[in-house]
C-alpha atoms as a PDB file:
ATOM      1  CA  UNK A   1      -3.629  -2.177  -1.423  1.00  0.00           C
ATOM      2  CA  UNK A   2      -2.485  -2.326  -4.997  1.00  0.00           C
ATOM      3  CA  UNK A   3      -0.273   0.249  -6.545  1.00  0.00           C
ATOM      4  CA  UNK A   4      -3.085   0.796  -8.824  1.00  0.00           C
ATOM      5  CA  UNK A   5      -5.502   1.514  -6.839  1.00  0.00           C
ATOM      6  CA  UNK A   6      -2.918   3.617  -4.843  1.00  0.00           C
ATOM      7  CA  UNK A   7      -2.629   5.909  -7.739  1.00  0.00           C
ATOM      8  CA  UNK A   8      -6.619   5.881  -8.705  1.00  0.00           C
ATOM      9  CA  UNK A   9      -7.290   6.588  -4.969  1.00  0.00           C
ATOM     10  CA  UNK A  10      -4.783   9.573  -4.572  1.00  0.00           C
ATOM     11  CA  UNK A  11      -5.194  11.008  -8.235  1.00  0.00           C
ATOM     12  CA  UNK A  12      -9.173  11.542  -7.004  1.00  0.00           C
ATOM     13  CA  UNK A  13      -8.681  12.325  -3.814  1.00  0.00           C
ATOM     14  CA  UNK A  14      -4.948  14.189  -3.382  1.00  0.00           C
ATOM     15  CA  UNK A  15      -4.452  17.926  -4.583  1.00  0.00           C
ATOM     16  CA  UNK A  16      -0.535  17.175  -3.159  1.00  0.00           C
ATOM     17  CA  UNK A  17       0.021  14.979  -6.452  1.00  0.00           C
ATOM     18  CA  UNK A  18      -1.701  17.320  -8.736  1.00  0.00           C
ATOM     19  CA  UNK A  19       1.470  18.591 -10.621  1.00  0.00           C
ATOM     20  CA  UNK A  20       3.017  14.647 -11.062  1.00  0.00           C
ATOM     21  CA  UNK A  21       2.500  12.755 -14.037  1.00  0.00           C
ATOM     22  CA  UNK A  22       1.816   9.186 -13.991  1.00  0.00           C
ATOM     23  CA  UNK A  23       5.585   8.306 -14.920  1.00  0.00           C
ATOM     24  CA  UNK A  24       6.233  10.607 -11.520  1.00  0.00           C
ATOM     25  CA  UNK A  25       3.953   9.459  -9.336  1.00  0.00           C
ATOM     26  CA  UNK A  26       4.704   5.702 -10.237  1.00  0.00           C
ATOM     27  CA  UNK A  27       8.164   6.681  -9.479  1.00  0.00           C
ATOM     28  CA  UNK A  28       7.507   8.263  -6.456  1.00  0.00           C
ATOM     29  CA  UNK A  29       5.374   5.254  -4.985  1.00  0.00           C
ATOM     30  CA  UNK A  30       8.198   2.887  -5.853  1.00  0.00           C
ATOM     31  CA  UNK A  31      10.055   4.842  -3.397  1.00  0.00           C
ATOM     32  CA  UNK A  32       7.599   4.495  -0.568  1.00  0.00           C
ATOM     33  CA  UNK A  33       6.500   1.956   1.817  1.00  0.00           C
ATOM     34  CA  UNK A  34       2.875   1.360   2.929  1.00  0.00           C
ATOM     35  CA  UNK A  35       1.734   1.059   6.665  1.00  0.00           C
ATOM     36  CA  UNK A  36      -1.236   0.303   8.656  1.00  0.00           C
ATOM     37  CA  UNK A  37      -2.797   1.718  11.275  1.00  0.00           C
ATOM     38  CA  UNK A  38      -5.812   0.555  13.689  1.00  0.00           C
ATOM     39  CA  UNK A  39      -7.688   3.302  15.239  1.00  0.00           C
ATOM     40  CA  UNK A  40      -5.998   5.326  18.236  1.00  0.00           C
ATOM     41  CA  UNK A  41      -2.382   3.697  17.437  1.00  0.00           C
ATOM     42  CA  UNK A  42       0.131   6.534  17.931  1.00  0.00           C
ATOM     43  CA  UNK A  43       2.346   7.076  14.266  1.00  0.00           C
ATOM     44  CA  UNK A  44       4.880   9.167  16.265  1.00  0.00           C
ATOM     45  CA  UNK A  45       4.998  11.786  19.419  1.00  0.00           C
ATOM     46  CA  UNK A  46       5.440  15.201  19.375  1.00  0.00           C
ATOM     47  CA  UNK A  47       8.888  16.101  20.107  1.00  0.00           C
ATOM     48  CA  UNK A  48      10.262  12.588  18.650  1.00  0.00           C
ATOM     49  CA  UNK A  49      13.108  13.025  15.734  1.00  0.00           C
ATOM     50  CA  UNK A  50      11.443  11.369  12.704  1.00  0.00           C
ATOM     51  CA  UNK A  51      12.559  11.937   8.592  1.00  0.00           C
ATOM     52  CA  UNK A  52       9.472  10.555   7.013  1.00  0.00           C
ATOM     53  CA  UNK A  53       6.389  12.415   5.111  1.00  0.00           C
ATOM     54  CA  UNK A  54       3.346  10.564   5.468  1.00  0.00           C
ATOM     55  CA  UNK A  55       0.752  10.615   2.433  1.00  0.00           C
ATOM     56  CA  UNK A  56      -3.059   8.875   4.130  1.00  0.00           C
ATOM     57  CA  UNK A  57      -4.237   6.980   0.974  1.00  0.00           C
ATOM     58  CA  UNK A  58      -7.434   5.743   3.669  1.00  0.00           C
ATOM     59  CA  UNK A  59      -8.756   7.209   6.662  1.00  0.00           C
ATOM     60  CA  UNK A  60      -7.898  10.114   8.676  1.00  0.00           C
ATOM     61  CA  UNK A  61      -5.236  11.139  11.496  1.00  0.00           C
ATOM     62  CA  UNK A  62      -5.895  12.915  14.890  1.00  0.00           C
ATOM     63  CA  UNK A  63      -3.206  15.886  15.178  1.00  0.00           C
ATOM     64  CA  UNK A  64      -2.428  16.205  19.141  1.00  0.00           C
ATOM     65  CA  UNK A  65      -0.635  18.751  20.708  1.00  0.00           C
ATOM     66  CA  UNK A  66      -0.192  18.571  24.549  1.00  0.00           C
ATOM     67  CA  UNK A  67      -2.676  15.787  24.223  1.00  0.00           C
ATOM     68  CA  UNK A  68      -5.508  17.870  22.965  1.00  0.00           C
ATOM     69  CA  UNK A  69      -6.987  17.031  19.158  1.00  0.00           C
ATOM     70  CA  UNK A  70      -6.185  20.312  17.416  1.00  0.00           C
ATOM     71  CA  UNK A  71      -6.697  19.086  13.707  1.00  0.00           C
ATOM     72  CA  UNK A  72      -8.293  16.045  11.555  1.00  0.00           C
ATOM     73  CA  UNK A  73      -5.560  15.212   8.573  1.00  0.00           C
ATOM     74  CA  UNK A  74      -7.544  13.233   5.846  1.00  0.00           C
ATOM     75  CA  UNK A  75      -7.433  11.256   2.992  1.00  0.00           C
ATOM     76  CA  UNK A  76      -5.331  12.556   0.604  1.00  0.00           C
ATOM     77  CA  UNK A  77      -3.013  14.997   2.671  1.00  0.00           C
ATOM     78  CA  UNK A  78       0.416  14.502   4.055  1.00  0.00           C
ATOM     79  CA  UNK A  79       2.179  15.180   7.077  1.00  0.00           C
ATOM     80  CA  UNK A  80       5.358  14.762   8.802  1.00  0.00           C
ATOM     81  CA  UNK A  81       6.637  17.314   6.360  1.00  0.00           C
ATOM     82  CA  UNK A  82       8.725  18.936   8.670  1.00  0.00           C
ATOM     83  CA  UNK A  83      10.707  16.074   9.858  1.00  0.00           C
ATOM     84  CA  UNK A  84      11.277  14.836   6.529  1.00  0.00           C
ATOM     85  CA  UNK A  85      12.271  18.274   4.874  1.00  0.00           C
ATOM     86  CA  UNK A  86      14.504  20.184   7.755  1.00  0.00           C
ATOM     87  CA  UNK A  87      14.859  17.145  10.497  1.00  0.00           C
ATOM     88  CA  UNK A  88      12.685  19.487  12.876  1.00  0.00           C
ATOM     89  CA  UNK A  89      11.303  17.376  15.403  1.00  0.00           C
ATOM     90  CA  UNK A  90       8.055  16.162  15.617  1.00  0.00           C
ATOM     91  CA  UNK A  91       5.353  19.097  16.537  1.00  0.00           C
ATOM     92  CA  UNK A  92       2.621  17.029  17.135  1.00  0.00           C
ATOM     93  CA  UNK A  93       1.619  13.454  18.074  1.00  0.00           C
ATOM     94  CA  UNK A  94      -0.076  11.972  15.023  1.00  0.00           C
ATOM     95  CA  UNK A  95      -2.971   9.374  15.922  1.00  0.00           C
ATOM     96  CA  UNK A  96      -4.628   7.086  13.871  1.00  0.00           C
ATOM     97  CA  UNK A  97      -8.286   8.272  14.019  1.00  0.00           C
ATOM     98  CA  UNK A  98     -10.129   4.921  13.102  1.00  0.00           C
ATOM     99  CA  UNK A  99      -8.522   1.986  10.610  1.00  0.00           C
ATOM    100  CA  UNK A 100      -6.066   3.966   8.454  1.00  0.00           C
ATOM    101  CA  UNK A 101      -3.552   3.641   5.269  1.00  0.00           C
ATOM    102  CA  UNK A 102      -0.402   5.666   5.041  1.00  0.00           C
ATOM    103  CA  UNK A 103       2.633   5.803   2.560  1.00  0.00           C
ATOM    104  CA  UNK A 104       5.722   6.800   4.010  1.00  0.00           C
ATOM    105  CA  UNK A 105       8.734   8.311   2.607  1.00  0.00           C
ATOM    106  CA  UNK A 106      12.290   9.004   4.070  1.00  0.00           C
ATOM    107  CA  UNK A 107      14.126  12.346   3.864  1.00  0.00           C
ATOM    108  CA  UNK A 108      16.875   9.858   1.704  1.00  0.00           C
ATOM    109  CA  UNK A 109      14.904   8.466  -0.620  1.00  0.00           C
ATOM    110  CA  UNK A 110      13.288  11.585  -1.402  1.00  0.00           C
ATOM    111  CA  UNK A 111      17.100  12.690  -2.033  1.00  0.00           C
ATOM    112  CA  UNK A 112      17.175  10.059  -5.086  1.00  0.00           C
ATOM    113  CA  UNK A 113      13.601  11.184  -7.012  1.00  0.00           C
ATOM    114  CA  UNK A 114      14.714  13.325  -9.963  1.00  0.00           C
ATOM    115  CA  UNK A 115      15.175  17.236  -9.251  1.00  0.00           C
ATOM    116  CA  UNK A 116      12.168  17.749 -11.229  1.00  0.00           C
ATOM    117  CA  UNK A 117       9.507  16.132  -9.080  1.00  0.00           C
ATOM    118  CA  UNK A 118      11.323  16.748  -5.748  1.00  0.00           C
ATOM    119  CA  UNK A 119      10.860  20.066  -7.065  1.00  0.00           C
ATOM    120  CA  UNK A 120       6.892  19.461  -7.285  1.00  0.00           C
ATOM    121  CA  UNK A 121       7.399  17.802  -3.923  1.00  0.00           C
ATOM    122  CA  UNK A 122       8.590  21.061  -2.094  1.00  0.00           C
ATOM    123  CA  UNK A 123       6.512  23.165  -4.167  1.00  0.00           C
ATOM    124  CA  UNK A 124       3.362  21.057  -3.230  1.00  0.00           C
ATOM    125  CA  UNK A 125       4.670  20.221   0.955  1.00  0.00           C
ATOM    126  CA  UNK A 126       4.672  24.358   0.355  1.00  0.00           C
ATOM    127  CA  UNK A 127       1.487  24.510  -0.548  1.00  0.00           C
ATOM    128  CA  UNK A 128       0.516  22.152   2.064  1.00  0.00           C
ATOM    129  CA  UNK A 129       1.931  23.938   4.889  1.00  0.00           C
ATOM    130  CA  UNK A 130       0.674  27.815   3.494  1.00  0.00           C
ATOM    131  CA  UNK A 131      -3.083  26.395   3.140  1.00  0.00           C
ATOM    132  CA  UNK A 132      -2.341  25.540   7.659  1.00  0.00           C
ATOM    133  CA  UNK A 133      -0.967  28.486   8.250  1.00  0.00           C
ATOM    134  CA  UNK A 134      -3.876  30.607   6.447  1.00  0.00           C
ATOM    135  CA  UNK A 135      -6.277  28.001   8.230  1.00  0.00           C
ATOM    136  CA  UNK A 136      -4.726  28.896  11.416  1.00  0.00           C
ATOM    137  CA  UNK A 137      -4.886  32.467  10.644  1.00  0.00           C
ATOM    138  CA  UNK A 138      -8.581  32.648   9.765  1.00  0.00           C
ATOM    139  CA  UNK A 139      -9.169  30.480  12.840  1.00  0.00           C
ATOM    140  CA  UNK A 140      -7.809  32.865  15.416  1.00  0.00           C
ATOM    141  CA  UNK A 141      -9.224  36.081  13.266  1.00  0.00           C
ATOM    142  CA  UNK A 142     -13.011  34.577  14.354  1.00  0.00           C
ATOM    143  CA  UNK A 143     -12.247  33.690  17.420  1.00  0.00           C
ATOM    144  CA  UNK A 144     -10.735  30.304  17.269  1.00  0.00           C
END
């Protein structure tokens, strides 16, 4: 997949690159590399040491915990912020649900964007994170 159509694909579909501009998010991509994914490949385990965020430009990713799907991550939306952003370990296993696109970025290369858009970075992995935790929340206040 193009660069271009990188950008055009997680401009429309990405609320995590909302606050970049084009000159940032061009920058940012430069910094990444792009991996494949057939459906039901593992991307890591839970519990493995890992240092990359994950960004799905195409399909979706099973979240497994104990070996039990607990979450769909789609199109658009990262993960593996934890690893990348404290070197926590891994909480979940992260499977490929179906043929899947990722871009993947190391805790050191984030190091060398500008402090203004690893600043959006955290602010948006933030974001990220708070919109799980209220999902979470709201799940086990009905029930769930």
């Amino acid at each position: 997949m193009d660069i271009e159509k990188i950008i055009k694909t997680l401009t429309a579909n990405s609320r995590f690159f909302h606050a970049f501009s084009e000159e940032e998010m061009m920058d940012f991509l430069k910094r990444c590399t792009s991996r494949s994914h057939k459906g039901g490949e593992i991307i890591f385990r839970e519990d493995s040491s890992g240092t990359e965020l994950f960004i799905i430009v195409s399909g979706s990713v099973k979240v497994k915990k104990e070996g039990r799907t607990i979450d769909i991550v789609r199109s658009g939306e990262c993960f593996g912020e934890m690893g990348a952003l404290s070197n926590e370990v891994r909480s979940a296993t992260m499977e490929a649900n179906g043929d899947v696109v990722l871009l993947a970025i190391d805790e050191k290369k984030i190091a060398t964007l500008p402090i203004e858009a690893q600043a959006k970075l955290f602010k948006n992995t933030l974001m990220v994170v708070s919109e799980r935790l209220r999902k979470r929340l709201e799940e086990r206040g009905h029930g769930g």
